[in-house]
N, C-alpha and C. Protein backbone atom coordinates (compact mmCIF):
# COMPACT_ATOMS: atom_id res chain seq x y z
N UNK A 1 0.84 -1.18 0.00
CA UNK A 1 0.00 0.00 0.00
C UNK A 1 0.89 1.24 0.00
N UNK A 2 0.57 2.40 -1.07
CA UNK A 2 1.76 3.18 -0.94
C UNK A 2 1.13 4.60 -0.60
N UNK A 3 1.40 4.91 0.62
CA UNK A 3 0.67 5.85 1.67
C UNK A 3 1.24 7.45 0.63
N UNK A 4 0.32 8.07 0.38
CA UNK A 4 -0.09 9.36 -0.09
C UNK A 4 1.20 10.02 0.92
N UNK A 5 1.79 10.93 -0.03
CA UNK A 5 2.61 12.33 0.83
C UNK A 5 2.43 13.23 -0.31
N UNK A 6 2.02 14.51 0.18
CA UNK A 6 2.09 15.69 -0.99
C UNK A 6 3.24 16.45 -1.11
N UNK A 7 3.25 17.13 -1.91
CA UNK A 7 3.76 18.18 -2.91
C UNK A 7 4.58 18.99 -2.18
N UNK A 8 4.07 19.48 -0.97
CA UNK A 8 4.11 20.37 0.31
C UNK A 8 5.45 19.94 1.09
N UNK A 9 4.84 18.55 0.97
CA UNK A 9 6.04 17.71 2.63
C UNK A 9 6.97 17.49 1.33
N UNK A 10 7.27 17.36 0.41
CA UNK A 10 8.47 16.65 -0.42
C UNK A 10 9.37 18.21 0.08
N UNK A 11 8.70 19.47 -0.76
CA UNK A 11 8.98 20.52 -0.92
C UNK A 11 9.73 20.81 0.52
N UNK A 12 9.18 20.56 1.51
CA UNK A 12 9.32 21.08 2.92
C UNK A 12 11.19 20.00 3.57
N UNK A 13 10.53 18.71 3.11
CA UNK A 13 11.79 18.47 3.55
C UNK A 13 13.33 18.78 2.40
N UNK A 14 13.00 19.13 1.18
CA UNK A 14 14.48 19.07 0.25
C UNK A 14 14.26 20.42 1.15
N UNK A 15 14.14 21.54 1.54
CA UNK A 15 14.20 22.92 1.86
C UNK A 15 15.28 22.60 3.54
N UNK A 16 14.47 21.40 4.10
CA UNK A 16 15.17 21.52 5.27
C UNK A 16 16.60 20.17 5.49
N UNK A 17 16.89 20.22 3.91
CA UNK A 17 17.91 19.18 3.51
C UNK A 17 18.92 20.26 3.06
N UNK A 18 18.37 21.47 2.55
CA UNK A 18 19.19 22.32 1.79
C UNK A 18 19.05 22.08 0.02
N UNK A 19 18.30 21.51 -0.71
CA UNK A 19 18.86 20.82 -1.60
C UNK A 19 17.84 21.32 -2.59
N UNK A 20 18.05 21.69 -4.24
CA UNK A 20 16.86 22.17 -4.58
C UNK A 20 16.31 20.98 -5.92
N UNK A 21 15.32 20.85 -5.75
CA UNK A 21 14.38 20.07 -6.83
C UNK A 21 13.86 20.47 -7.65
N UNK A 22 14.10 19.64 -8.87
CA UNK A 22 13.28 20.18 -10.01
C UNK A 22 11.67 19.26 -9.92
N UNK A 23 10.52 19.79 -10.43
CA UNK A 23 9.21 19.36 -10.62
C UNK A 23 9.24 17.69 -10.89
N UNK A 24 9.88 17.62 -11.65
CA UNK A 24 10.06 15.86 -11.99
C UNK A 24 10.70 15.15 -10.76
N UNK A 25 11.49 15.72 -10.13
CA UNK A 25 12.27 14.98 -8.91
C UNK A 25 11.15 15.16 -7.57
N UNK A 26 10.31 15.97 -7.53
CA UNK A 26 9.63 16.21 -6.79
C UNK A 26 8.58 14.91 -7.07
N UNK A 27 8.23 15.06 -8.31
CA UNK A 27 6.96 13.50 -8.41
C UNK A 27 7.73 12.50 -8.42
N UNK A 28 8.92 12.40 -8.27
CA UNK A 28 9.60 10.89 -8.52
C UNK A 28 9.93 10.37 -6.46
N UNK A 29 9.88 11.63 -5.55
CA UNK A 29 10.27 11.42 -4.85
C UNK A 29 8.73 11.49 -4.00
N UNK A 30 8.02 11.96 -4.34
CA UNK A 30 6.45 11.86 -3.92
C UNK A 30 5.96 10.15 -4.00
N UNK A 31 6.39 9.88 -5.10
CA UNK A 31 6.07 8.05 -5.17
C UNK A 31 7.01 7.47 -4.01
N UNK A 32 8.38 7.57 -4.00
CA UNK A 32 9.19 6.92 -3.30
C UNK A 32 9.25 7.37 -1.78
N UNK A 33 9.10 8.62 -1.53
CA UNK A 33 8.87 8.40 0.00
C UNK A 33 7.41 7.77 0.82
N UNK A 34 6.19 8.51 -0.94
CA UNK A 34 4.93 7.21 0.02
C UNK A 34 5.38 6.22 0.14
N UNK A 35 6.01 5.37 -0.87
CA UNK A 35 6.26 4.03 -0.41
C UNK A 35 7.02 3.38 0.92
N UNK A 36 7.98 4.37 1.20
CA UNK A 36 8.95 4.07 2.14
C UNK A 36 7.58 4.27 3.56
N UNK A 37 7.04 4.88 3.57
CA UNK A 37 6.12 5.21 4.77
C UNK A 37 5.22 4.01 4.55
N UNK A 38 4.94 3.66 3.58
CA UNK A 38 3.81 2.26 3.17
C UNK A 38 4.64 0.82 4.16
N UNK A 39 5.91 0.98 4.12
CA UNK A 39 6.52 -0.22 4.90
C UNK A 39 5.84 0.04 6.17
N UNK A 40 6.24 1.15 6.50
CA UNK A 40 5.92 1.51 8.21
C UNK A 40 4.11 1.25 8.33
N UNK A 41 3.85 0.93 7.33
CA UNK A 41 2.39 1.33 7.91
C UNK A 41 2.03 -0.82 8.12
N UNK A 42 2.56 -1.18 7.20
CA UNK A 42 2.90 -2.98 7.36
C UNK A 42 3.43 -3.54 8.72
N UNK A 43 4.91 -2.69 8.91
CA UNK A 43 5.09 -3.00 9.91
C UNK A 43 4.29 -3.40 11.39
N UNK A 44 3.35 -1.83 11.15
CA UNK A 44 2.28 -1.94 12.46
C UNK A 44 1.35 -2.57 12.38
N UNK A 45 1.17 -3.41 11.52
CA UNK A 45 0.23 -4.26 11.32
C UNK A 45 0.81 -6.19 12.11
N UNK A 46 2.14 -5.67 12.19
CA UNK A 46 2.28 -7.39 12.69
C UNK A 46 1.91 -7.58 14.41
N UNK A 47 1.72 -8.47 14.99
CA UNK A 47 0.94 -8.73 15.78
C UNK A 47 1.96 -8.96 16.75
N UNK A 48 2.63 -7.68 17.66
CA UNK A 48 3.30 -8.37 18.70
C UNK A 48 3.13 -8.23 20.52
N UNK A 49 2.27 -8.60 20.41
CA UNK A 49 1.80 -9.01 21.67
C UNK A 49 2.46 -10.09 22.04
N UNK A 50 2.89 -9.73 23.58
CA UNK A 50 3.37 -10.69 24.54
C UNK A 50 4.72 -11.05 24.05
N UNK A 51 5.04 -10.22 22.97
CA UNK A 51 6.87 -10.21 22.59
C UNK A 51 7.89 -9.22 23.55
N UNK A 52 8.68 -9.49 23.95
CA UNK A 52 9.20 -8.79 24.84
C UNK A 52 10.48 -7.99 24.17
N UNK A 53 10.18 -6.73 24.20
CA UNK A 53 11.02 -5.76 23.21
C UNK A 53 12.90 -6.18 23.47
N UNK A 54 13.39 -5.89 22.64
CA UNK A 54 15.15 -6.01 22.76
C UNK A 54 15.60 -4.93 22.19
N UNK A 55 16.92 -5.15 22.88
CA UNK A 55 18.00 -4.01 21.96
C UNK A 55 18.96 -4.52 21.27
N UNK A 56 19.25 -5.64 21.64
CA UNK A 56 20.23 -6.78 20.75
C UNK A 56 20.00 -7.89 20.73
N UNK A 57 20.34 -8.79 20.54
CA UNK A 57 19.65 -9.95 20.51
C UNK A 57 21.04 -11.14 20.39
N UNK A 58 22.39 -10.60 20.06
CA UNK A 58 23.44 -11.65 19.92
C UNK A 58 23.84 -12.46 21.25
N UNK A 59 23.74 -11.73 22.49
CA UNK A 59 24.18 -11.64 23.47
C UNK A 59 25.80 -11.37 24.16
N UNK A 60 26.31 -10.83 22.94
CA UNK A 60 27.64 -10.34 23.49
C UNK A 60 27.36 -8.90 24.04
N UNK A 61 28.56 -9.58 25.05
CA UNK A 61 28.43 -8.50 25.96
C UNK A 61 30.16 -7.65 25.94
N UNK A 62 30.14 -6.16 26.18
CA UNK A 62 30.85 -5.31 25.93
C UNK A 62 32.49 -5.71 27.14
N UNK A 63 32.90 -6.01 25.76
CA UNK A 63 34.77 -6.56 26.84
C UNK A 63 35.37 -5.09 27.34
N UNK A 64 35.38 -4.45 28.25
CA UNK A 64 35.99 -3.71 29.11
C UNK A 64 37.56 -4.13 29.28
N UNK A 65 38.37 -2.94 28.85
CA UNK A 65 39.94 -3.45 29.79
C UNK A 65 39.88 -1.97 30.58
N UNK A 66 40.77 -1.76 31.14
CA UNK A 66 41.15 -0.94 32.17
C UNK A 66 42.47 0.03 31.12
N UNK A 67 41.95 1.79 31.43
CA UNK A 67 42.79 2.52 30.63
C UNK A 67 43.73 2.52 31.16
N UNK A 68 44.72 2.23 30.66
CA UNK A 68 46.04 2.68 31.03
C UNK A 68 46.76 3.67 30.06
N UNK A 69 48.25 4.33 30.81
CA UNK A 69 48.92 4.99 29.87
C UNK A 69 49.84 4.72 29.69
N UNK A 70 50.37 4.93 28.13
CA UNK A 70 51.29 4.16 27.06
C UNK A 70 52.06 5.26 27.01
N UNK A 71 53.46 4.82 26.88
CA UNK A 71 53.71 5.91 25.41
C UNK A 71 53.71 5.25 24.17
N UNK A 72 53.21 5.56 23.55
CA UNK A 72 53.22 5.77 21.97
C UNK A 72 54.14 5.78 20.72
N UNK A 73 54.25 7.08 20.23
CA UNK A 73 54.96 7.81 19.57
C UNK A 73 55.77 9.18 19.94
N UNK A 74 57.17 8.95 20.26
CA UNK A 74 57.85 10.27 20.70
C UNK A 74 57.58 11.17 19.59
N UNK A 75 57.62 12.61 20.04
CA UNK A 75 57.32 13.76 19.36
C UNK A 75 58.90 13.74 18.35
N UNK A 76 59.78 13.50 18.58
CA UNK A 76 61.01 13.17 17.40
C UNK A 76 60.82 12.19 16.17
N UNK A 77 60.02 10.93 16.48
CA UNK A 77 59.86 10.23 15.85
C UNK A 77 58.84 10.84 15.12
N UNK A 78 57.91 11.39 15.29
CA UNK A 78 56.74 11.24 14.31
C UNK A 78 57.06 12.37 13.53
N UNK A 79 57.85 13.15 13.85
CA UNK A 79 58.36 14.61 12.99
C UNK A 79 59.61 14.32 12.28
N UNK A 80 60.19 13.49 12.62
CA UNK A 80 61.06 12.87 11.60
C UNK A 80 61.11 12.90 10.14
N UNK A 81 60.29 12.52 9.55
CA UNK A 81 59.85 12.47 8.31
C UNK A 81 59.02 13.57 7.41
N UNK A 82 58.63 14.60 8.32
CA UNK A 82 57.57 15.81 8.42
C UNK A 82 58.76 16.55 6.97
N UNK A 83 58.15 17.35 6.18
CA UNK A 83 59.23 18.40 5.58
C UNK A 83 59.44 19.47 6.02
N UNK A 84 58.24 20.02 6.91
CA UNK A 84 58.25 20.86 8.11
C UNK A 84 57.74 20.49 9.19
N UNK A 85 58.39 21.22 10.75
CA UNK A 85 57.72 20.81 11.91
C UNK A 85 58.46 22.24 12.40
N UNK A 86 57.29 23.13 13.44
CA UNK A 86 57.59 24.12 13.81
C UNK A 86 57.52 23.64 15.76
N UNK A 87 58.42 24.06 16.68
CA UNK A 87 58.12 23.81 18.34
C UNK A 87 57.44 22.22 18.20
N UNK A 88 57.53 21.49 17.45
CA UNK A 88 57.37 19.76 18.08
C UNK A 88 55.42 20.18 17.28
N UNK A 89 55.24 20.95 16.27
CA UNK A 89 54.20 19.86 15.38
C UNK A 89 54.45 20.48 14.17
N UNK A 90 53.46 19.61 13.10
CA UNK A 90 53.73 19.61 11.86
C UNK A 90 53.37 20.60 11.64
N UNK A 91 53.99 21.28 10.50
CA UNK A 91 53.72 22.91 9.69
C UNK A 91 53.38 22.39 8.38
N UNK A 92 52.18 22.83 7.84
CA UNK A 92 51.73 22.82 7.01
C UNK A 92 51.39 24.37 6.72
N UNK A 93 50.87 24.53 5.35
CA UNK A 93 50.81 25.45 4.60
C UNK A 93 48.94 25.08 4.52
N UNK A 94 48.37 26.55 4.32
CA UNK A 94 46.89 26.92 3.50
C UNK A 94 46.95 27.05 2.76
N UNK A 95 46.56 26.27 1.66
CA UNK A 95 45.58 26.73 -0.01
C UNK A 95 44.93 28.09 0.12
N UNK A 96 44.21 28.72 1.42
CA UNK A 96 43.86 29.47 1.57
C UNK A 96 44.48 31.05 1.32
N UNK A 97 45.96 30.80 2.08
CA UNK A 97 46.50 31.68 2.63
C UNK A 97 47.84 32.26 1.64
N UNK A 98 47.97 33.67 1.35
CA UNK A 98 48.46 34.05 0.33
C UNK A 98 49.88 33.77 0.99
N UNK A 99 50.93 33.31 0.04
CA UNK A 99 52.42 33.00 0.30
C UNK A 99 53.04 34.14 0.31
């Protein structure tokens, strides 16, 4: 069943997407979001009584370790290879910014 949406709500949400539509994309997306709402309307039609809602269903459960602190990467090492590094970080240049 492919649940009716108008002209209005297509219009309303590309506006609050940012995005602009032409007339044809507007009826192409008028079919396809009724439909997408037509699932939801199936959905509520299945019968679940006495089902007891979940949030997962695999049963793994979340392995926890304890944070500790590392070192890593020394600030020599990782600038090593840099073609610039200004006070211990990398210098890069803006596309932006006039040379």
């Amino acid at each position: 069943m492919v649940k009716r949406i108008s002209r209005k709500q297509v219009e309303y949400i590309a506006s609050l997407a940012k995005i602009r539509l032409t007339p044809e994309e507007i009826d192409k997306y008028i079919e396809q979001l009724g439909s997408i709402i037509g699932y939801f309307d199936k959905l509520n039609e299945v019968d679940t009584e006495g089902i007891e809602p979940t949030s997962q269903v695999t049963g793994i459960l979340n392995k926890l370790r304890k944070d500790e602190v590392k070192d890593f990467l020394l600030t020599k090492n990782a600038l090593s290879n840099a073609p610039d590094s200004v006070d211990g970080y990398f210098r890069t240049l803006s596309p932006f910014k006039d040379k």
